[in-house]
Protein backbone atom coordinates (compact mmCIF):
# COMPACT_ATOMS: atom_id res chain seq x y z
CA UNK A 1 -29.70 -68.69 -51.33
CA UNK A 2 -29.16 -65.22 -50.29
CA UNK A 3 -31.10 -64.14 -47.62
CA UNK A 4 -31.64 -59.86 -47.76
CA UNK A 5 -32.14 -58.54 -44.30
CA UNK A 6 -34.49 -55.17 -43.89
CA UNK A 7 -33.15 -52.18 -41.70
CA UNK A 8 -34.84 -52.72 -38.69
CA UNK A 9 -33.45 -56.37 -38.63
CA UNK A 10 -30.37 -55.38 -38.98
CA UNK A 11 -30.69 -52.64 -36.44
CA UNK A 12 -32.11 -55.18 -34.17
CA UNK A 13 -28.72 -57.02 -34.38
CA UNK A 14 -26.43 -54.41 -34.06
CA UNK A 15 -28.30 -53.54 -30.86
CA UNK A 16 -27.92 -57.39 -29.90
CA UNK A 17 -24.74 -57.24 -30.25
CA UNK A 18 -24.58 -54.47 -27.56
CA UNK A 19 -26.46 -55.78 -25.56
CA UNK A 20 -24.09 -58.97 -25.08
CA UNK A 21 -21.73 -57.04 -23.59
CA UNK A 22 -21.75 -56.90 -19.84
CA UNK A 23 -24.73 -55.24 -18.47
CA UNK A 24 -24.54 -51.99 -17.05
CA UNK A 25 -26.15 -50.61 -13.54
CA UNK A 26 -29.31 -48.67 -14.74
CA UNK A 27 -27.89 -45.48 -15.89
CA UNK A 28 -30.14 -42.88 -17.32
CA UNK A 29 -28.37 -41.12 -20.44
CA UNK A 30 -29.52 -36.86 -21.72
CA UNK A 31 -28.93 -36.33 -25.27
CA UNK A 32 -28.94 -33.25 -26.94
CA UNK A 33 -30.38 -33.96 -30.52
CA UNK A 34 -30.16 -30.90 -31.94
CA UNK A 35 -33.53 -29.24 -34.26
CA UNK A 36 -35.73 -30.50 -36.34
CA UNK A 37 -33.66 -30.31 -39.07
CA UNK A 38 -31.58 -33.58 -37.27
CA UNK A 39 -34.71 -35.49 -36.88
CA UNK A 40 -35.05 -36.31 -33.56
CA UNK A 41 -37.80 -38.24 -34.33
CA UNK A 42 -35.83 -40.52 -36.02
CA UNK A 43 -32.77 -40.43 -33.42
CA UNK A 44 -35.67 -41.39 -30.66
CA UNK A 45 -36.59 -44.59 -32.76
CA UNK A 46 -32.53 -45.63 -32.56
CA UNK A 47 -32.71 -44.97 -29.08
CA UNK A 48 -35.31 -47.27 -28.42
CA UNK A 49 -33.50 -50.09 -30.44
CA UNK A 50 -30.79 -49.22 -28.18
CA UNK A 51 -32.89 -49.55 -24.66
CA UNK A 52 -35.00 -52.55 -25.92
CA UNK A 53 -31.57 -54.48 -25.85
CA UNK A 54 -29.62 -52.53 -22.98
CA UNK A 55 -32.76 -52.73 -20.78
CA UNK A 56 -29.93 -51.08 -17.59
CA UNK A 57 -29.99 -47.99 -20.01
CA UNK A 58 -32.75 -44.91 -20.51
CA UNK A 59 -32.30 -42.26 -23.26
CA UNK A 60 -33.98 -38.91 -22.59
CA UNK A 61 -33.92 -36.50 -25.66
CA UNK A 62 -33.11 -32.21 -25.45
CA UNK A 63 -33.75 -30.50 -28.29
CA UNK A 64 -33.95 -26.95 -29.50
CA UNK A 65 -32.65 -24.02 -32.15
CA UNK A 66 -33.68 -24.41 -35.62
CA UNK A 67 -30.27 -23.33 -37.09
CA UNK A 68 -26.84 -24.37 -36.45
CA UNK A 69 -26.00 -20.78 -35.49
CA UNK A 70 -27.90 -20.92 -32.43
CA UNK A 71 -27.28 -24.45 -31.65
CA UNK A 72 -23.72 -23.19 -30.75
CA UNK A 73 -24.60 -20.30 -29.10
CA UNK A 74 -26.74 -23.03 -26.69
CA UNK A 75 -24.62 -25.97 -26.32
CA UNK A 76 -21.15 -22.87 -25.88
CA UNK A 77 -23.14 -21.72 -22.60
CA UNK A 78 -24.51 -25.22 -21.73
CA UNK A 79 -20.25 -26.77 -21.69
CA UNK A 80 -19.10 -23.48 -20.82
CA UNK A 81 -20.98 -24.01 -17.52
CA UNK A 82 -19.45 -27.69 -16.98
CA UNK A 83 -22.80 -29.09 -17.21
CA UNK A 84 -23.09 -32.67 -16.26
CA UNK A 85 -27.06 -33.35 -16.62
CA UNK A 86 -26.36 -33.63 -20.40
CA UNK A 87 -23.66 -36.91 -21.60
CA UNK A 88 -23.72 -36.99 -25.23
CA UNK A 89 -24.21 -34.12 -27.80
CA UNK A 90 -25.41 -33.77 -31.61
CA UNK A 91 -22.37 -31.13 -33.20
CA UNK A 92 -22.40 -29.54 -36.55
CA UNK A 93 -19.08 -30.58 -38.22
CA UNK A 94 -17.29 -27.79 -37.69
CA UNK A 95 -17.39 -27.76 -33.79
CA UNK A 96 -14.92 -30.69 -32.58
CA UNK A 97 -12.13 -28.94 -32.95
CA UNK A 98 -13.37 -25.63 -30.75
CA UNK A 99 -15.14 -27.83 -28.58
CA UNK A 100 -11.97 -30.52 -27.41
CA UNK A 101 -9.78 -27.86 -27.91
CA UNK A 102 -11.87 -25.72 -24.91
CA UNK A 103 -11.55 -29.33 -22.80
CA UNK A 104 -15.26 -29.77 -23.41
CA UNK A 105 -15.56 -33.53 -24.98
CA UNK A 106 -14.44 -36.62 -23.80
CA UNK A 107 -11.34 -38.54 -26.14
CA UNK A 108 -13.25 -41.34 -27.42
CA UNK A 109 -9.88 -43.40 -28.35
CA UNK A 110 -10.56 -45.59 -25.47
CA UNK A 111 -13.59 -46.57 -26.69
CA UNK A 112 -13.88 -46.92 -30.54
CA UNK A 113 -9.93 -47.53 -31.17
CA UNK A 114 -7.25 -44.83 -32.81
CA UNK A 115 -8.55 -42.64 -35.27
CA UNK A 116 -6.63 -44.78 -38.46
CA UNK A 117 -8.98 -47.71 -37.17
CA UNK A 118 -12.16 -45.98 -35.89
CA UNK A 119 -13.19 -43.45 -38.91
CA UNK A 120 -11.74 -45.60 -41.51
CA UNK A 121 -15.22 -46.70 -42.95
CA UNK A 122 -16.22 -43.17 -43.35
CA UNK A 123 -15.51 -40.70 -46.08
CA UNK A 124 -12.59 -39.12 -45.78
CA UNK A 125 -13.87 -35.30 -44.89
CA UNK A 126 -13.98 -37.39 -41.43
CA UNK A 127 -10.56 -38.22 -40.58
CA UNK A 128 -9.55 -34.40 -40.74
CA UNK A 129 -13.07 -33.02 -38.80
CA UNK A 130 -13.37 -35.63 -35.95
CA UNK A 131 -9.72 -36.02 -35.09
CA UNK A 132 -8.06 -33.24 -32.70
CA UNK A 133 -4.41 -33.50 -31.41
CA UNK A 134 -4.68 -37.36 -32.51
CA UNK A 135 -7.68 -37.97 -30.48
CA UNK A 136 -11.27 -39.15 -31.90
CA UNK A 137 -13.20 -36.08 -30.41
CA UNK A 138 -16.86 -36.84 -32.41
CA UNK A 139 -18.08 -39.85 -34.16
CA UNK A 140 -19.94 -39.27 -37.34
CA UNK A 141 -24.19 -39.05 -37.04
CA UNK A 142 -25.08 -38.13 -40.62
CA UNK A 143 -23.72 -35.82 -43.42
CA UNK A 144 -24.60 -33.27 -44.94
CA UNK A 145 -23.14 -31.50 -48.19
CA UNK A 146 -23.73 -28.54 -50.78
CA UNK A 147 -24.65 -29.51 -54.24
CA UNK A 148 -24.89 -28.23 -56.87
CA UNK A 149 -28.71 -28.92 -58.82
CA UNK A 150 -29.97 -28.09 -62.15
CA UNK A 151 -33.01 -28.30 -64.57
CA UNK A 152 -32.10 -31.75 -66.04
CA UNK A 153 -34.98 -30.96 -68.90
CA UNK A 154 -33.39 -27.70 -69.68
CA UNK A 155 -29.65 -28.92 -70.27
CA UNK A 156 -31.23 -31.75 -72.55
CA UNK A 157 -33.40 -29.68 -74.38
CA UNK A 158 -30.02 -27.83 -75.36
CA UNK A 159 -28.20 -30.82 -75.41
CA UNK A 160 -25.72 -29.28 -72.96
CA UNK A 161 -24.00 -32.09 -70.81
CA UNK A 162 -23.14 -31.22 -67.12
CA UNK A 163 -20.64 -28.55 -66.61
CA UNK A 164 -17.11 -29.73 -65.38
CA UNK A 165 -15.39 -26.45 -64.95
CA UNK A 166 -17.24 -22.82 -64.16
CA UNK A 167 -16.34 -21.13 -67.29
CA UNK A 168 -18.52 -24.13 -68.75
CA UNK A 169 -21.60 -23.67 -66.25
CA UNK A 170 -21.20 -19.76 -67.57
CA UNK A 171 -21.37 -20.40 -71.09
CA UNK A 172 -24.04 -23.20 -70.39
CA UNK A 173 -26.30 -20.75 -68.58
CA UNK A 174 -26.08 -17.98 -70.79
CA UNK A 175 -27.23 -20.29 -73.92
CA UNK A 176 -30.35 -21.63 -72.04
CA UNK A 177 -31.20 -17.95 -70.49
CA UNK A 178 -30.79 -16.59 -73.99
CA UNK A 179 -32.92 -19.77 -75.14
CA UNK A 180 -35.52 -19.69 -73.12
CA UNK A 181 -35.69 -15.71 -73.42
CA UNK A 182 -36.97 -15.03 -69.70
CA UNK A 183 -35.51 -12.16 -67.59
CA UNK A 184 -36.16 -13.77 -64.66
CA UNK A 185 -34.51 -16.50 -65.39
CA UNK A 186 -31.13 -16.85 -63.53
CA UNK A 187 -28.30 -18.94 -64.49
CA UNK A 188 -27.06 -19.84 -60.73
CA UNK A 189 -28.07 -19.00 -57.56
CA UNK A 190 -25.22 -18.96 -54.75
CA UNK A 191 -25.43 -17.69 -51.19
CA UNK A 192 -24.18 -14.08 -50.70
CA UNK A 193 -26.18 -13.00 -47.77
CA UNK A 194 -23.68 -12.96 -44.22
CA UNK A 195 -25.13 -16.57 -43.33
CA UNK A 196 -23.43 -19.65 -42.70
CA UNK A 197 -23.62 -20.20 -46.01
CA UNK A 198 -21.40 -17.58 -47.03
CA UNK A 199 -18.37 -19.57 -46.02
CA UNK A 200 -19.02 -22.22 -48.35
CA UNK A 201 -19.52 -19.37 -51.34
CA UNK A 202 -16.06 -18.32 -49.98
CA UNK A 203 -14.55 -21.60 -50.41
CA UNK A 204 -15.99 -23.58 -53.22
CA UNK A 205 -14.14 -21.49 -55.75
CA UNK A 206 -10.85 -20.83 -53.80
CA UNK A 207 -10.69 -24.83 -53.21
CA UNK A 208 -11.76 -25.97 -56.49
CA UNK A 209 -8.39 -24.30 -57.73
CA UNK A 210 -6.71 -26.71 -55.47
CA UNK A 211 -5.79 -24.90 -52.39
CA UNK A 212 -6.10 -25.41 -48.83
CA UNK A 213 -7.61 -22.61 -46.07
CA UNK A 214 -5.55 -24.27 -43.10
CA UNK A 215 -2.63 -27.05 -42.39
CA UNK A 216 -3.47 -30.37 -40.34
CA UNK A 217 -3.08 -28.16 -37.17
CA UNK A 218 -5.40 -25.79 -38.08
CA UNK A 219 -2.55 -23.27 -39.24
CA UNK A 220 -4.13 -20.84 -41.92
CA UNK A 221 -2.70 -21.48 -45.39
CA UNK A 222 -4.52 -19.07 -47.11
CA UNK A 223 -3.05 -18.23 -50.81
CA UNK A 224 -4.46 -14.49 -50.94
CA UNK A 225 -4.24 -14.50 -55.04
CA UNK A 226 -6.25 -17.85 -55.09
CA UNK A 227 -9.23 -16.67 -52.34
CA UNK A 228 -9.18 -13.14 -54.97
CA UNK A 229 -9.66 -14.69 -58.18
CA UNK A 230 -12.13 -16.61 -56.43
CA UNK A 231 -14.26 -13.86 -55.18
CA UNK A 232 -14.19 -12.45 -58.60
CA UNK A 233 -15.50 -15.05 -60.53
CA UNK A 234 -18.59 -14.76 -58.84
CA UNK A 235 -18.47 -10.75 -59.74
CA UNK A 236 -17.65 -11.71 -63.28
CA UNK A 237 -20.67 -13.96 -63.18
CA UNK A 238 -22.80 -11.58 -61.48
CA UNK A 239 -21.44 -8.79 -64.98
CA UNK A 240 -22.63 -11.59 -67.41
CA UNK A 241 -26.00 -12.03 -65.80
CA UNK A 242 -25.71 -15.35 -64.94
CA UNK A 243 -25.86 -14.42 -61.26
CA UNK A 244 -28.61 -11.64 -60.07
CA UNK A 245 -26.98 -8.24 -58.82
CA UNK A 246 -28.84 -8.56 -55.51
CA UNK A 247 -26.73 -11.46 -54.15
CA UNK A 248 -25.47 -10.34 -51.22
CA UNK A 249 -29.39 -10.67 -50.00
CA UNK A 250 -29.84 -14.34 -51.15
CA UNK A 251 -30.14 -16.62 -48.14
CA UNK A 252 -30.93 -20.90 -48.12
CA UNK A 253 -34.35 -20.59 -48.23
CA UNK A 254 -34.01 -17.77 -51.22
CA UNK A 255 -31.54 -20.64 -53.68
CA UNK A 256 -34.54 -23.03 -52.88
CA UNK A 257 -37.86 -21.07 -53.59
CA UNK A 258 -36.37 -19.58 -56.45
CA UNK A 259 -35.20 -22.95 -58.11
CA UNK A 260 -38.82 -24.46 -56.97
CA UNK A 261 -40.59 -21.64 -58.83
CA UNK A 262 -38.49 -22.58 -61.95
CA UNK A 263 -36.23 -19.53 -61.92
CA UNK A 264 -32.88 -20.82 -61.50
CA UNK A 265 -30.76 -23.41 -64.05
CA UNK A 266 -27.88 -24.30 -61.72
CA UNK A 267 -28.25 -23.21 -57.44
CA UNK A 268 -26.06 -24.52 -54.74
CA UNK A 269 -27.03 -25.70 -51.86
CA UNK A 270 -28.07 -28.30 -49.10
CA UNK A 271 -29.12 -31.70 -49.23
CA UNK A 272 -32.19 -31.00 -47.51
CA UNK A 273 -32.97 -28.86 -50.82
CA UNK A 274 -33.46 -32.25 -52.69
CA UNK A 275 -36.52 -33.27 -51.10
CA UNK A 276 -38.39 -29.78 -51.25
CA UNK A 277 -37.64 -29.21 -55.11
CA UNK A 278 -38.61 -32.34 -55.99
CA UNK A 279 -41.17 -33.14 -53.35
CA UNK A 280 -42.82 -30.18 -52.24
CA UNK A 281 -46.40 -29.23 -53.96
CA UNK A 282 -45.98 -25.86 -55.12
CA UNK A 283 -42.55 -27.47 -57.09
CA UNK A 284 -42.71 -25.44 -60.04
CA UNK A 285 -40.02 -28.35 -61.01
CA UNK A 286 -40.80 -31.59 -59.52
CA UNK A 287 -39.26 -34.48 -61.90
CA UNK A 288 -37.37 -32.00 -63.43
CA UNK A 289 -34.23 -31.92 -61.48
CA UNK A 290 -30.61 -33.35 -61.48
CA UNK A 291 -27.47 -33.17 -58.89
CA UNK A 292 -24.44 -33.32 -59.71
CA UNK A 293 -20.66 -32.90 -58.88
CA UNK A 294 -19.49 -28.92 -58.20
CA UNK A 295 -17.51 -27.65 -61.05
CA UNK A 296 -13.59 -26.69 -60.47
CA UNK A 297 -11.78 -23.66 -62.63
CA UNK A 298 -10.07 -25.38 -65.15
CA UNK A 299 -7.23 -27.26 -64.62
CA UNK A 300 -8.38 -27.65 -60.91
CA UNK A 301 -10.77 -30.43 -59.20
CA UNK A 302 -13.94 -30.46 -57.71
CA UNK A 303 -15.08 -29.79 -53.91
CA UNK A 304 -18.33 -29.18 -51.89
CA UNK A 305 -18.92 -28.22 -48.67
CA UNK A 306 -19.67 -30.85 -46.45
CA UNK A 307 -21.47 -30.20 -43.22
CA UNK A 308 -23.58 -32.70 -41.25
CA UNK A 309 -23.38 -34.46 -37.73
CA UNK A 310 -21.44 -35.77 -34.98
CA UNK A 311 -22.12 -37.21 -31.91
CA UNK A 312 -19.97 -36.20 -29.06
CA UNK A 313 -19.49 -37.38 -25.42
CA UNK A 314 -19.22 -34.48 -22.98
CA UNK A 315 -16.31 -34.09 -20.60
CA UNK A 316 -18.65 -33.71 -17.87
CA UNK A 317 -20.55 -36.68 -17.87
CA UNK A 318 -20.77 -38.89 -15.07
CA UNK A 319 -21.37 -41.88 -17.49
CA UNK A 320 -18.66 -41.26 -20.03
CA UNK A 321 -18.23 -45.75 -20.67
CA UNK A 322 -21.87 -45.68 -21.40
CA UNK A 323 -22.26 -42.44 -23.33
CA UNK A 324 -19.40 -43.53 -25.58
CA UNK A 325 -20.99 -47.40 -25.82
CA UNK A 326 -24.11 -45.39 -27.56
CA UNK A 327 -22.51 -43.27 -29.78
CA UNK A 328 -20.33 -45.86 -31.36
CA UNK A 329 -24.23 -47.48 -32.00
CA UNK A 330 -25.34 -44.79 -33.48
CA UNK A 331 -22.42 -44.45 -35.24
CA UNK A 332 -22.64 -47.70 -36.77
CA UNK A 333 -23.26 -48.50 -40.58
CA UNK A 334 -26.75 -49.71 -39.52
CA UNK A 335 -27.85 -46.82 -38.03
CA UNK A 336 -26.91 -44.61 -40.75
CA UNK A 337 -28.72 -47.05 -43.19
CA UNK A 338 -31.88 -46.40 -41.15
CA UNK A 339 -31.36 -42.58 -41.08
CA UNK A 340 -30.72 -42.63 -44.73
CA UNK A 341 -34.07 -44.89 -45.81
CA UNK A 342 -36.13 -43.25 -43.70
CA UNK A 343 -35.01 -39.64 -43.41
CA UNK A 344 -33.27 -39.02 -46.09
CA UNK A 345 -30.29 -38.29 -44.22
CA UNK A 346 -27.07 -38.11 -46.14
CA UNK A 347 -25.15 -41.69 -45.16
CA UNK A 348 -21.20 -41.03 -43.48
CA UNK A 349 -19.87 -43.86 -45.29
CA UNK A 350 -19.74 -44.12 -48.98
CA UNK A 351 -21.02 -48.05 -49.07
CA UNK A 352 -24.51 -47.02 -47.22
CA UNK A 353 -25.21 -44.93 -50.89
CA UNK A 354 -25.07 -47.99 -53.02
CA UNK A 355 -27.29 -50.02 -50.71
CA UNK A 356 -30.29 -51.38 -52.40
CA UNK A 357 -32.80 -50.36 -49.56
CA UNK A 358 -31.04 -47.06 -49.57
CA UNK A 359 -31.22 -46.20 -53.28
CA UNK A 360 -35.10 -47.80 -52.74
CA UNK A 361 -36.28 -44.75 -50.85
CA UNK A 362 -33.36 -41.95 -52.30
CA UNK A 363 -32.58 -43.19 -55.93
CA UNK A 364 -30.61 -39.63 -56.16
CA UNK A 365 -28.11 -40.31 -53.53
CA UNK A 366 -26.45 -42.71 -56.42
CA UNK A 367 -25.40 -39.23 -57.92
CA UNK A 368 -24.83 -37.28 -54.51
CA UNK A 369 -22.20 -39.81 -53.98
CA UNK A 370 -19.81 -38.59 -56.20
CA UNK A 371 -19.55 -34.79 -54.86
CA UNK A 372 -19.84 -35.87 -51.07
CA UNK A 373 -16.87 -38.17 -51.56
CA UNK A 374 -15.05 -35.05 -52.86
CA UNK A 375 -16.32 -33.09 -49.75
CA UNK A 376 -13.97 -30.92 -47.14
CA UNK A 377 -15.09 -29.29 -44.44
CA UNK A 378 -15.35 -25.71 -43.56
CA UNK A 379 -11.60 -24.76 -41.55
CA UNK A 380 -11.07 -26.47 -38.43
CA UNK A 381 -10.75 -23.64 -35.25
CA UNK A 382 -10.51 -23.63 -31.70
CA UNK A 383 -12.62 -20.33 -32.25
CA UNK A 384 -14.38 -21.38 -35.29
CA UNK A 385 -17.26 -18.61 -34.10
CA UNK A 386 -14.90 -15.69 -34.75
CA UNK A 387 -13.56 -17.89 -37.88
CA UNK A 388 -16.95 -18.03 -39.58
CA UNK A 389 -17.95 -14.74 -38.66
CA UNK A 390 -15.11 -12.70 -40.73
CA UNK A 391 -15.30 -15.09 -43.69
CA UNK A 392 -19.08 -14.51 -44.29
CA UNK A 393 -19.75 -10.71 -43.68
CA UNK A 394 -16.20 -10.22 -45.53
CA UNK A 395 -18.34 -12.35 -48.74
CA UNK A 396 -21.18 -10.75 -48.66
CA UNK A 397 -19.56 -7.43 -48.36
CA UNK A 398 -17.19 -8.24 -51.52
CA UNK A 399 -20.93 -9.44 -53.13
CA UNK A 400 -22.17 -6.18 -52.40
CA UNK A 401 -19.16 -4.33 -53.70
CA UNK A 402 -18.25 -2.20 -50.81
CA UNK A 403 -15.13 -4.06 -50.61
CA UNK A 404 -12.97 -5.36 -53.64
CA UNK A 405 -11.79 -8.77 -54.15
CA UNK A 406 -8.17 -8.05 -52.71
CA UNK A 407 -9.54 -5.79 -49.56
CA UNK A 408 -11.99 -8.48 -48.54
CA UNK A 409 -8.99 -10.98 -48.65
CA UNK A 410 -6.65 -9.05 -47.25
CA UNK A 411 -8.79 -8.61 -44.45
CA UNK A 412 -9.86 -11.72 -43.75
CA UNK A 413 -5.78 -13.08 -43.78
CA UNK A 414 -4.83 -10.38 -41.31
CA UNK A 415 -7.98 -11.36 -38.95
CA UNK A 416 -7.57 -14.45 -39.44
CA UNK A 417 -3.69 -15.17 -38.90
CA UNK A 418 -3.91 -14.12 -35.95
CA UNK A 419 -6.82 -16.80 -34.92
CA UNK A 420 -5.45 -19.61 -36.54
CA UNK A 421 -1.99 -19.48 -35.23
């Protein structure tokens, strides 16, 4: 007879495991776990699996800024400085390769094996975000992607079936908007304002026609006539009214509120979204929505955004062994099972979205698996900072129209060629 194990059993073996390794001198560990957002409640619970079995190790928790914006403007002065008090750090995806590449983290090859070996049960976005110059510079802590929901009652009460390509998520909002004969009603809701999300809105169309911002190296690749055409179909969309003329205002929190008041058909954005749609109590549209895969232009493929966590050791600890023997813990398939049952948290590796105690406490992560296994992430820059900043004001300036398709592009390749050399 089978015998099912819960989470916190297997947790408490993984940490076993650990702990019959040889003991270590009593070594107190700093971790910086990021906002609330990353759930350091949760991380502190994985800790203290950790120290119950490592009883020669304390973990002390730093947190602080509520976006990922400021979380690099803290943890850029905190490295910058050659800070030893804190050993391991909670990065947003996009920061291993500025981070090693300004001597800042610790090559964790020596410790969790060559990249081929160590990220090989992850998804794929990881093999290309966590590995700089052929060194493991960040082991994964929990994903995150951009999705794209919908009303599931409104596409069946239309008998529409989920868009594959965007000329078929513009004809498929303009027949339920006409439908339901609502002015507010908008077809999709995208990200224009000059957030963070504005580099996805940049992307998602420009890669979904198959084409790649940057080589391996970080080398930008960027096909001008592609990132256009891009651009424009949300312009074109915006013309048809299936996208509001204000978007170059819409922020996160505006996709979400919107959709929960029931004014949106199809809106990108976060996983964190899921929960408050379908969760929160002034959900306008609780039970009523579905997630799916992004659409590609015809003839293209689909591709989200992925974003997310990684643990990182710094180059300044004084207990770089023991920093790295945590990390690869909480990088382990049972920790990311317990972030995923209990927080929701978006698993690294695709097995952990088929689990049966995971689908118990997300059933809709069976669907996100299918667009996070198509996931890329954002480029990958020594000076990501400056990278992200003329990508997302460019956007939302294009959204605005005080620049054209082909001026916003032709910008952002001659600002950026000279970054990403």
């Amino acid at each position: 007879m089978q015998r099912r194990f819960t989470l916190a059993t297997a947790l408490a073996a993984a940490a076993l495991i650990f702990a019959s390794l040889p003991a270590l001198a009593q070594t107190q560990l700093r971790v910086f776990s990021g906002g609330q957002n990353q759930r350091p409640d949760l991380m502190r619970k994985l800790f203290d699996q950790y120290q119950k079995a490592n009883p020669g190790v304390s973990i002390n928790i730093e947190t602080g800024g509520g976006t990922s914006e400021l979380q690099r403007q803290y943890l850029s002065t905190v490295l910058n400085a050659k800070d030893s008090t804190i050993d391991i750090y909670l990065i947003d995806i996009v920061n291993p390769a500025q981070y090693y590449g300004a001597g800042w983290l610790e090559p964790l090859n020596a410790y969790v094996g060559e990249p081929s070996v160590a990220l090989k049960p992850y998804l794929p976005v990881y093999a290309t975000s966590n590995v700089v110059d052929g060194k493991v510079a960040a082991m994964p802590a929990f994903a995150d992607a951009m999705f794209m929901y919908y009303r599931k009652d409104l596409l069946e009460k239309y008998k529409i079936a989920e868009p594959k390509t965007w000329d078929e998520l513009v004809a498929s909002s303009k027949k339920i908007q006409a439908g339901e004969g609502r002015s507010n009603l908008q077809g999709l809701s995208i990200q224009g304002a000059p957030i963070e999300g504005a580099v996805c809105t940049f992307l998602l169309p420009y890669w979904s026609q198959g084409k790649d911002f940057n080589d391996a190296s970080g080398k930008l690749t960027l096909d001008r006539a592609a990132a256009s055409r891009g651009l424009q179909q949300w312009l074109n969309m915006v013309d048809a009214g299936v996208i509001k003329k204000n978007v170059a205002e819409v922020k996160t929190p505006d996709t979400v509120n919107e959709f929960k008041a029931g004014q949106v058909v199809f809106a990108i954005n976060w996983s964190w979204a899921w929960d408050r749609l379908n969760d929160d109590a002034d959900s306008q549209v609780r039970g009523k929505v579905g997630v799916m895969a992004l659409p590609a232009v015809a003839g293209g493929k689909s591709a989200t955004c992925v974003g997310g966590w990684q643990w990182a050791v710094s180059a300044f600890s004084k207990h770089k062994a023991e920093a790295a023997r945590l990390v690869k813990f909480m990088a382990a398939p049972e920790a990311s099972r317990f972030l995923a049952a209990q927080g929701s948290l978006l698993p690294t590796s695709l097995a952990v979205y088929t689990d049966p105690e995971v689908l118990k406490a997300a059933p809709w992560f069976k669907d996100a698996a299918k667009a996070v296994v198509a996931g890329r992430s954002r480029p990958m820059s020594r000076d990501y900072g400056q990278v992200s900043d003329v990508i997302r004001t460019t956007t939302s300036a294009v959204l605005a129209r005080t620049k054209t398709p082909d001026e916003g592009v032709g910008e952002i390749s001659s600002r950026l060629a000279r970054v990403m050399r």
